[in-house]
C-alpha atoms as a PDB file:
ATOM      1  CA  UNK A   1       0.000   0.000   0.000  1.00  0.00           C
ATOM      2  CA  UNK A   2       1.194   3.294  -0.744  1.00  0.00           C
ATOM      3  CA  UNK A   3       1.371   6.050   2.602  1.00  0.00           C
ATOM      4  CA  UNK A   4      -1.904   7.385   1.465  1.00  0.00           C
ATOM      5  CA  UNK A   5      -3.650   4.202   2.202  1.00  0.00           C
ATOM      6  CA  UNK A   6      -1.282   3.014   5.192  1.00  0.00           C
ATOM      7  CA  UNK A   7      -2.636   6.652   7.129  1.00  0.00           C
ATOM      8  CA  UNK A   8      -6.476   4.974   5.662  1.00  0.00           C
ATOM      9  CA  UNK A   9      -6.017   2.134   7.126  1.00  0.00           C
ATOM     10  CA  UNK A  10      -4.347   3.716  10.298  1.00  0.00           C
ATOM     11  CA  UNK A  11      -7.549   5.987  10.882  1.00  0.00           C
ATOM     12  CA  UNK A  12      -9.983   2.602  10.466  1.00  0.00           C
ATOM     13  CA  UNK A  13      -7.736   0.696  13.260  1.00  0.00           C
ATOM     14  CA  UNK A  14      -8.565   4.095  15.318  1.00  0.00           C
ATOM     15  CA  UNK A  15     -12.389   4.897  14.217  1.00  0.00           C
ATOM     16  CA  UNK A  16     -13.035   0.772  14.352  1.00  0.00           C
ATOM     17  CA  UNK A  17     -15.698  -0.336  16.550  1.00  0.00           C
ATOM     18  CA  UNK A  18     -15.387  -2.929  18.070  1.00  0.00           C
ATOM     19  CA  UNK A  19     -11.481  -2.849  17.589  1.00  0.00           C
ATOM     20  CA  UNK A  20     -10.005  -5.568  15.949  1.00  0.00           C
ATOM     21  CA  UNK A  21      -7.173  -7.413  17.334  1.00  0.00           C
ATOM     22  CA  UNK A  22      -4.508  -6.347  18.201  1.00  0.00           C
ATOM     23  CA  UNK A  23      -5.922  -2.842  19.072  1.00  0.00           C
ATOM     24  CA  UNK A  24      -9.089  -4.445  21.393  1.00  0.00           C
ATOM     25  CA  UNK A  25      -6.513  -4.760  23.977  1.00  0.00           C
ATOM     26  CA  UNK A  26      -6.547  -0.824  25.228  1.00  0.00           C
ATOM     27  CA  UNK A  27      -2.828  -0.659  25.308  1.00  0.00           C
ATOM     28  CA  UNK A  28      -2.469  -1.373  21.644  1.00  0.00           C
ATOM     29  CA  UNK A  29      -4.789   1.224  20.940  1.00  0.00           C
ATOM     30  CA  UNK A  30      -3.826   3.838  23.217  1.00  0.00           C
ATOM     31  CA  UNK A  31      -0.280   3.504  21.782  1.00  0.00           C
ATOM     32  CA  UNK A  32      -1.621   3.395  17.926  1.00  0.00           C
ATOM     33  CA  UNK A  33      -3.982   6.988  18.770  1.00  0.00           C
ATOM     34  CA  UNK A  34      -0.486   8.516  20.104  1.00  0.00           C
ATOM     35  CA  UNK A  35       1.482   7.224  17.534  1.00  0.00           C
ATOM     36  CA  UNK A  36      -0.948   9.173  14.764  1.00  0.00           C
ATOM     37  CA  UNK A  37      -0.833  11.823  17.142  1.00  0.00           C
ATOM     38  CA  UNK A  38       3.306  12.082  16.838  1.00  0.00           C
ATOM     39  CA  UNK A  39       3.267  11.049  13.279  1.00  0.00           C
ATOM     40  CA  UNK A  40       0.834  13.986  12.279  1.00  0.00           C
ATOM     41  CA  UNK A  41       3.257  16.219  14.387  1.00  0.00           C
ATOM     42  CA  UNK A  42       6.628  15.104  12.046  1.00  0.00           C
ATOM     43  CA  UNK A  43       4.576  15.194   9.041  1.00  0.00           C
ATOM     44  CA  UNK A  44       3.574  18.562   9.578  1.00  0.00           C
ATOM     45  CA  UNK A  45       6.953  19.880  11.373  1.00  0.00           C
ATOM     46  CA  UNK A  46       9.557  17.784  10.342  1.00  0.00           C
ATOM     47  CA  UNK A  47      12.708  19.298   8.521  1.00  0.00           C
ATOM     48  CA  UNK A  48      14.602  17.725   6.349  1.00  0.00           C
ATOM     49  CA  UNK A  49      18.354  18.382   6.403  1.00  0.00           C
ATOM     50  CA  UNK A  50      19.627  20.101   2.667  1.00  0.00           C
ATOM     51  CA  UNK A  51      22.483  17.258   2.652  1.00  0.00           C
ATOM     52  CA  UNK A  52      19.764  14.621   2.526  1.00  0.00           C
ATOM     53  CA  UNK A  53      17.457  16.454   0.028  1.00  0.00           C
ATOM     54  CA  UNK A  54      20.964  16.742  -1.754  1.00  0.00           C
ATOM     55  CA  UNK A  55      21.714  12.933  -1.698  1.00  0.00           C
ATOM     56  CA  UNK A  56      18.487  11.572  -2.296  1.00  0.00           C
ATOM     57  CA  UNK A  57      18.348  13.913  -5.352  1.00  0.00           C
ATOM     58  CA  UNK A  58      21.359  11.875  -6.711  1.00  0.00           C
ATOM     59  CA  UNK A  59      19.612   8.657  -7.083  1.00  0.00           C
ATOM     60  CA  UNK A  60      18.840   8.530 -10.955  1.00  0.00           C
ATOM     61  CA  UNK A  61      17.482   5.313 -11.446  1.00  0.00           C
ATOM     62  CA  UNK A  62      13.945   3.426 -10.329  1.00  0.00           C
ATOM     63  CA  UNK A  63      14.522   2.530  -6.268  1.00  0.00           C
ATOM     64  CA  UNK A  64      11.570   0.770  -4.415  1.00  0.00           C
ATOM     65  CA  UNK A  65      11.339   1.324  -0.956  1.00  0.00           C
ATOM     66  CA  UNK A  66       9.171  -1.486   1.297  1.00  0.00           C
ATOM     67  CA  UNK A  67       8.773  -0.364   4.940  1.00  0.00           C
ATOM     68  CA  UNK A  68       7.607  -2.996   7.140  1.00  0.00           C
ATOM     69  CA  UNK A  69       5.432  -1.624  10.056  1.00  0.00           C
ATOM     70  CA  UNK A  70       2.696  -1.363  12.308  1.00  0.00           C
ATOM     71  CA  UNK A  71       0.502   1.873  13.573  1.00  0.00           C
ATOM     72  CA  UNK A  72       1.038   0.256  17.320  1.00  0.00           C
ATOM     73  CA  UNK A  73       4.828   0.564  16.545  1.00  0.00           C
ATOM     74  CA  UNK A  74       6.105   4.058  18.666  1.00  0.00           C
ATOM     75  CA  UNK A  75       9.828   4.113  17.102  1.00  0.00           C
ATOM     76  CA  UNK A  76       8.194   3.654  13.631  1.00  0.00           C
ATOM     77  CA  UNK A  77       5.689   6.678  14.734  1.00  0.00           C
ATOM     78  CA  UNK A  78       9.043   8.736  14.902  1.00  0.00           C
ATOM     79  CA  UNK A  79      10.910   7.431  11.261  1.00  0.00           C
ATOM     80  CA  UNK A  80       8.082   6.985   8.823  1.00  0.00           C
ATOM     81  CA  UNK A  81       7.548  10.326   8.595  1.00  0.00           C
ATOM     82  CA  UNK A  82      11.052  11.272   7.553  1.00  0.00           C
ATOM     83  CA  UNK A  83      11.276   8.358   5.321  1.00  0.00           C
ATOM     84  CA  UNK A  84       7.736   9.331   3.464  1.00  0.00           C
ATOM     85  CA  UNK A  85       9.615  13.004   3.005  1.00  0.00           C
ATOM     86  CA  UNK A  86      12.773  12.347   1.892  1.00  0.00           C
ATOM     87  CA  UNK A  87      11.588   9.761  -0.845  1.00  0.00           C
ATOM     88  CA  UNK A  88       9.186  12.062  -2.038  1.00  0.00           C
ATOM     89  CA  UNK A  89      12.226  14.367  -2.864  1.00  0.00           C
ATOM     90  CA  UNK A  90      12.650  11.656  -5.843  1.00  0.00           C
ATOM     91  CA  UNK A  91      10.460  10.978  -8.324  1.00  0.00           C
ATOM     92  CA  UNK A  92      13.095   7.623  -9.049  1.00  0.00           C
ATOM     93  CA  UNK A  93      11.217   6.268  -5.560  1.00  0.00           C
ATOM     94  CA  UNK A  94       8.673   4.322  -5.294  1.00  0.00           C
ATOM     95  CA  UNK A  95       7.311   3.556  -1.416  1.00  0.00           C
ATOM     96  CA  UNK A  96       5.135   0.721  -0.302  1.00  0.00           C
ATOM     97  CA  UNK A  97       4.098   0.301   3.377  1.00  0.00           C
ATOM     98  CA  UNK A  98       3.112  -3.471   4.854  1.00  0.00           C
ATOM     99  CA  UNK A  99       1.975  -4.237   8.024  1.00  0.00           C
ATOM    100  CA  UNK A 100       4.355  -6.670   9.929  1.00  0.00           C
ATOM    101  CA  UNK A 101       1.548  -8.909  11.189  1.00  0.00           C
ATOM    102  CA  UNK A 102      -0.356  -9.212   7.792  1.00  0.00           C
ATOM    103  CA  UNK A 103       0.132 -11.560   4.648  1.00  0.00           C
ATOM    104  CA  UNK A 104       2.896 -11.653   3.142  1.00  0.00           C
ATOM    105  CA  UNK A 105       5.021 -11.737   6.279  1.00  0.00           C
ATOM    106  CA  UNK A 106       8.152 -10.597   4.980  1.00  0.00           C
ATOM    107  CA  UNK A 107       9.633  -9.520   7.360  1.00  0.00           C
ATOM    108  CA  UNK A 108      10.897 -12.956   8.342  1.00  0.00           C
ATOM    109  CA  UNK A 109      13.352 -12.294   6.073  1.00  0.00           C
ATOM    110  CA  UNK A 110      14.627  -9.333   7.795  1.00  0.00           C
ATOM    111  CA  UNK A 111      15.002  -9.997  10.864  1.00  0.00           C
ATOM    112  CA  UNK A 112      16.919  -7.796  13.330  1.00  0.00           C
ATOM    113  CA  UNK A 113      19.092 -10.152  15.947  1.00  0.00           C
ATOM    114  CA  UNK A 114      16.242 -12.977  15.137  1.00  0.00           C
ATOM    115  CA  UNK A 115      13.264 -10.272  15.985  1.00  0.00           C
ATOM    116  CA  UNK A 116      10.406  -9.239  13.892  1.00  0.00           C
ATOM    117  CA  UNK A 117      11.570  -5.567  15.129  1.00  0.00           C
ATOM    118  CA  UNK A 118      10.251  -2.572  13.392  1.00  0.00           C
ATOM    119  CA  UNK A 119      10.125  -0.079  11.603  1.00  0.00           C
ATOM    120  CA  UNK A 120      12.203  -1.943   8.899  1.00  0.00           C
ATOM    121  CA  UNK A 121      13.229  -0.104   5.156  1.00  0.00           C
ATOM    122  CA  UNK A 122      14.202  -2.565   2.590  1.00  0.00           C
ATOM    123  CA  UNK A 123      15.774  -0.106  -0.528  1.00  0.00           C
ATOM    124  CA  UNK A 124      15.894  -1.851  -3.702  1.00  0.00           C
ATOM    125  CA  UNK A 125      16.246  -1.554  -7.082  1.00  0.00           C
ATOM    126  CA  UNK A 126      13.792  -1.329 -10.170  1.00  0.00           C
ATOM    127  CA  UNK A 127      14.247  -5.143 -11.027  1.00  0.00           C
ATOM    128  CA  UNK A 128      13.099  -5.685  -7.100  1.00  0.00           C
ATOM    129  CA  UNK A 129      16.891  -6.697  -5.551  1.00  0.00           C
ATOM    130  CA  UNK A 130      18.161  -5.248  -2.487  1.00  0.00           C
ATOM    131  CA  UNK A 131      20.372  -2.528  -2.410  1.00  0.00           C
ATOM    132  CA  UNK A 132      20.355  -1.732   1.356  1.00  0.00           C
ATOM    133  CA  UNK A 133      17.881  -2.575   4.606  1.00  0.00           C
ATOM    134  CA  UNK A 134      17.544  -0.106   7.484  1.00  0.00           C
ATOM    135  CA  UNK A 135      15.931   0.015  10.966  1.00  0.00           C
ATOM    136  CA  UNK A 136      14.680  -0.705  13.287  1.00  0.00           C
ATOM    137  CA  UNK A 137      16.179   2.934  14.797  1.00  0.00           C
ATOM    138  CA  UNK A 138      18.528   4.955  14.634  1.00  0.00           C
ATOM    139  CA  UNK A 139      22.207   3.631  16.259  1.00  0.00           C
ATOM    140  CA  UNK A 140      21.639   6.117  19.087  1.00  0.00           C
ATOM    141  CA  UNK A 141      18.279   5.127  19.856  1.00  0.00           C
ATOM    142  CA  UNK A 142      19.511   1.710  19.719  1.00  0.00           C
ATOM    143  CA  UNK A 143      22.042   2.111  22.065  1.00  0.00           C
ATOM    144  CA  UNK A 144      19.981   3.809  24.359  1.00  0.00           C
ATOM    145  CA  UNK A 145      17.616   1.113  24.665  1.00  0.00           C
ATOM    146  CA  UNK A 146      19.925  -1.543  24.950  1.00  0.00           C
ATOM    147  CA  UNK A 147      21.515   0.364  27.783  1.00  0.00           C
ATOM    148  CA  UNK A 148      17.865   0.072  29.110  1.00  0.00           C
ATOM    149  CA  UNK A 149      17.478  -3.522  28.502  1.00  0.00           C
ATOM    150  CA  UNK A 150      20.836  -4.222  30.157  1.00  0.00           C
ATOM    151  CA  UNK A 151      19.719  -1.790  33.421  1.00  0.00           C
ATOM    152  CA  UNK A 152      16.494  -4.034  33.624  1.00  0.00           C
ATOM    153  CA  UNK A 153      13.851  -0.373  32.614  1.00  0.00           C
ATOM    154  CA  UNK A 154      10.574  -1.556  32.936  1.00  0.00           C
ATOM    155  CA  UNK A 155       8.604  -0.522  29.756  1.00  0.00           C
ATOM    156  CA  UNK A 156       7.241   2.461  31.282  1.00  0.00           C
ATOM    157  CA  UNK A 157      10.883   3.776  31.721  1.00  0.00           C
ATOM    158  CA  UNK A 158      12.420   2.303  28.126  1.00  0.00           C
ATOM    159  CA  UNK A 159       9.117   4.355  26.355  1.00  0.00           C
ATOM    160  CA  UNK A 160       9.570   7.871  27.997  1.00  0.00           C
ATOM    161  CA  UNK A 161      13.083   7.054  27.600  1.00  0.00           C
ATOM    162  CA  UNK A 162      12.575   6.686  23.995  1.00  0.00           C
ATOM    163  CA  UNK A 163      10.263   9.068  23.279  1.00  0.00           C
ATOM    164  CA  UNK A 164      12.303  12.113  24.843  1.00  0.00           C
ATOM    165  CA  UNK A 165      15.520  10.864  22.879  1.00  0.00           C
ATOM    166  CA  UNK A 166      13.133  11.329  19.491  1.00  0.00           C
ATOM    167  CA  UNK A 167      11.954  14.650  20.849  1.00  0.00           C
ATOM    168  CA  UNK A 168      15.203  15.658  21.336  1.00  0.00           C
ATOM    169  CA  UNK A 169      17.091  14.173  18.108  1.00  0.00           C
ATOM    170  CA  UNK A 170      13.940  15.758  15.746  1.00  0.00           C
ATOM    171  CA  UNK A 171      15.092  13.024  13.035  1.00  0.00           C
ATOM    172  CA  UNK A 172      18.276  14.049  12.617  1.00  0.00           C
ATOM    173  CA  UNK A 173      19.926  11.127  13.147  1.00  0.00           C
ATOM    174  CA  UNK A 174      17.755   9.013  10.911  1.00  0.00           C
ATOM    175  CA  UNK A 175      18.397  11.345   8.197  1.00  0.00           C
ATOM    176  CA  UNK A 176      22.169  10.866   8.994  1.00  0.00           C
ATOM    177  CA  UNK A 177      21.800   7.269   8.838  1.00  0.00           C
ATOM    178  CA  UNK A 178      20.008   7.224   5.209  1.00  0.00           C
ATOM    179  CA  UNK A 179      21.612  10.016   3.840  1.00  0.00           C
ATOM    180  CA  UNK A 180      25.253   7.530   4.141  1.00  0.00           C
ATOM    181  CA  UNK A 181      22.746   4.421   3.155  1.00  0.00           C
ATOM    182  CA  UNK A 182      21.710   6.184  -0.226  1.00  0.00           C
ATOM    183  CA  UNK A 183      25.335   7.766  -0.778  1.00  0.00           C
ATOM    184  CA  UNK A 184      26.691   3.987  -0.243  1.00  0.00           C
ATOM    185  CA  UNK A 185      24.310   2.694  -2.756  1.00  0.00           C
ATOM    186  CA  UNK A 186      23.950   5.319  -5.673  1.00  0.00           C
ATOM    187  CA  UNK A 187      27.787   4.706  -5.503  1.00  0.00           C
ATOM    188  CA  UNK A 188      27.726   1.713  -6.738  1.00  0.00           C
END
């Protein structure tokens, strides 16, 4: 699906009634109505950095970008919205969004330390190979919340913890990280 209908089918999951699962256990949808919340925010707010408009310019030949995800998903809340904008900077992109826990289940294939973690960006190119995979944060995010993980955070703590570090970066260091991804592969 392209974003259009991923935000479609975001709203339904929030307007449904009953919920379906996951989202009729309250948590799941309490996370999924402030997930639209923050993506709306970097949709509307979020600047993109002129060195990434600058490299994703560069790509000159048909890229397809899959982005595995799920509206529940809070770090993917904080990326999509920077990965929706800088691909638009190129008509050579193409974008399609899947839901992780929906047919066709790919990402089994791209698993991060043998978890179905998410957000996940698969960058390929126009014959459908893969160039490059990202996600599912940044490497400061990351390390953050393995520092967590290691300190025993409850989930409480590891989500504020989270959420102020993507305050505080404003997707800067995503950009960063696929500004270097893109430069790696139009190089080659």
């Amino acid at each position: 699906m392209d974003f259009h209908r991923y935000l479609l089918v975001f709203e339904d999951i929030l307007h449904a009634s009953p919920p379906s699962a996951p989202y009729d256990n309250a948590a799941y949808l309490d996370y999924a109505k402030l997930n639209w919340s923050r993506m709306s925010r970097w949709l509307k707010k979020g600047v993109l950095s002129e060195v990434v408009v600058e490299t994703v310019r560069r790509i000159n030949a048909p890229q397809h970008w899959l982005v595995i995800t799920e509206p529940w998903c809070g770090d993917a809340a904080h990326t999509l919205p920077f990965i929706q904008l800088i691909a638009q900077q190129n008509t050579h992109i193409s974008v399609e969004y899947e839901l992780r826990d929906s047919p066709p289940f790919r990402i089994e294939k791209y698993l991060t330390n043998g978890s179905k973690s998410i957000p996940k960006l698969i960058i390929r190119d126009g014959k459908g190979n893969d160039l490059a995979t990202w996600g599912p944060r940044p490497a400061a995010c990351q390390q953050l919340y393995d520092q967590l993980k290691v300190e025993g955070a409850d989930f409480e703590t590891q989500k504020v913890a989270l959420q102020n570090w993507y305050n505080a970066d404003k997707g800067q260091s995503l950009q960063q990280e696929l500004c270097e991804l893109i430069a790696e592969v139009v190089s080659h």
